[in-house]
Protein backbone atom coordinates (compact mmCIF):
# COMPACT_ATOMS: atom_id res chain seq x y z
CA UNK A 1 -9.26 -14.77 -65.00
CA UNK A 2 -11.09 -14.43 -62.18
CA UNK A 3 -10.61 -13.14 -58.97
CA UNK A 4 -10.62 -15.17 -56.15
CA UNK A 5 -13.24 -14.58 -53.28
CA UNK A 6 -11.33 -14.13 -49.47
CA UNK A 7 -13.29 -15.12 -46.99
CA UNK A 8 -13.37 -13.05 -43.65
CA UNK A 9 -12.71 -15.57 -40.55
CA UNK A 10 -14.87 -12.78 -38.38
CA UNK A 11 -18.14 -13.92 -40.34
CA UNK A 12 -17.38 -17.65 -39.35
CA UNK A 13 -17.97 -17.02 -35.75
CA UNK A 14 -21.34 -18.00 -34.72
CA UNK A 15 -22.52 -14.12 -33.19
CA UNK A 16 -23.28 -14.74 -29.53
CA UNK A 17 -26.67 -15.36 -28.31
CA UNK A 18 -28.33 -14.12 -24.74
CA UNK A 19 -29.62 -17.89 -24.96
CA UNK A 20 -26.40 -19.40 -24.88
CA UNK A 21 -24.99 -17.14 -21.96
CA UNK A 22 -27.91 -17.92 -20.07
CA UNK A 23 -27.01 -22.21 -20.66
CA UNK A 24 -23.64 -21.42 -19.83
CA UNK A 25 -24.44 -19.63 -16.76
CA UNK A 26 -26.96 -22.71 -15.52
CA UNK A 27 -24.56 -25.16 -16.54
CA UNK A 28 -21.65 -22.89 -14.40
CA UNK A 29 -24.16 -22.92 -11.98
CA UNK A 30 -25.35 -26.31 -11.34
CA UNK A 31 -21.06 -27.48 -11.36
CA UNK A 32 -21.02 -24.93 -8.60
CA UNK A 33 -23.90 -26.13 -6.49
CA UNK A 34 -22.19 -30.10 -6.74
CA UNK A 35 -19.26 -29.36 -6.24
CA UNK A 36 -20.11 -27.91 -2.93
CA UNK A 37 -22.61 -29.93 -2.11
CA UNK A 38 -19.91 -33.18 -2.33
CA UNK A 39 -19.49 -34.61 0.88
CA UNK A 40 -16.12 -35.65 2.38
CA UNK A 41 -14.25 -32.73 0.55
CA UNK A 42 -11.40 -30.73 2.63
CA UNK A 43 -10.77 -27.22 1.99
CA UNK A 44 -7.31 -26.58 2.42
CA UNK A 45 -7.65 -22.93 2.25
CA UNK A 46 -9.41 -22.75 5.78
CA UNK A 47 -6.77 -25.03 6.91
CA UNK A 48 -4.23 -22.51 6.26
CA UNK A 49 -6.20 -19.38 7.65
CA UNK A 50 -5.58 -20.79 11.36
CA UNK A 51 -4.07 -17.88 13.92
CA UNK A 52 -1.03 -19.07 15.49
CA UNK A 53 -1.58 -19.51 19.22
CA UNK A 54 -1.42 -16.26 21.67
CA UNK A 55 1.65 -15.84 24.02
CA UNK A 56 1.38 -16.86 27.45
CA UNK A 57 2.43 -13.87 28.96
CA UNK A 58 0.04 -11.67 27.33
CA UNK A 59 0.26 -9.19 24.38
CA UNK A 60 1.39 -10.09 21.51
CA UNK A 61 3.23 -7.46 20.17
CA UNK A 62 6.97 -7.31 20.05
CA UNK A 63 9.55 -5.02 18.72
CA UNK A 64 11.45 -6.80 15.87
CA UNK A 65 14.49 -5.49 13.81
CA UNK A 66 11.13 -5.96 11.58
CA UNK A 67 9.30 -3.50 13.26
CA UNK A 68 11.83 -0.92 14.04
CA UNK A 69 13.06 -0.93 10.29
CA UNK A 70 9.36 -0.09 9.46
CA UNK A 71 9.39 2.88 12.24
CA UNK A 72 12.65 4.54 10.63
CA UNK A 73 11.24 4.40 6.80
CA UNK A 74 8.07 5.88 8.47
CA UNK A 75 10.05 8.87 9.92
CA UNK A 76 8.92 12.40 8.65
């Protein structure tokens, strides 16, 4: 009888190469550089970012139930 042979599954794995990061990081690259240089694309993110508009009578600041229930935590 013999025995059998068990393979390890961590020999399989092809040991990573400085070559291949180096692809990978062109290829990442290069989908970076079209995606952003795609015309006609909307970014929804600065969309969002807008400031709402300032009051009319000035300032800006107002004292909430908000505001004052940050005030009493803050107490020391």
């Amino acid at each position: 009888m013999q025995k059998e042979q068990v393979k390890d599954p961590s020999k399989d794995q092809a040991t990573p190469s400085r070559r291949g990061f180096f692809m990978g990081a062109a290829a990442a690259g290069a989908a970076a550089a079209a995606v952003t240089a795609m015309p006609g694309l909307s970014t929804p993110a600065a969309e969002l970012n807008t400031l709402p508009a300032a009051p009319e009578n000035g300032g800006g600041y107002s004292l909430s139930e908000h505001v004052k229930r940050y005030y009493q935590t803050a107490r020391v």
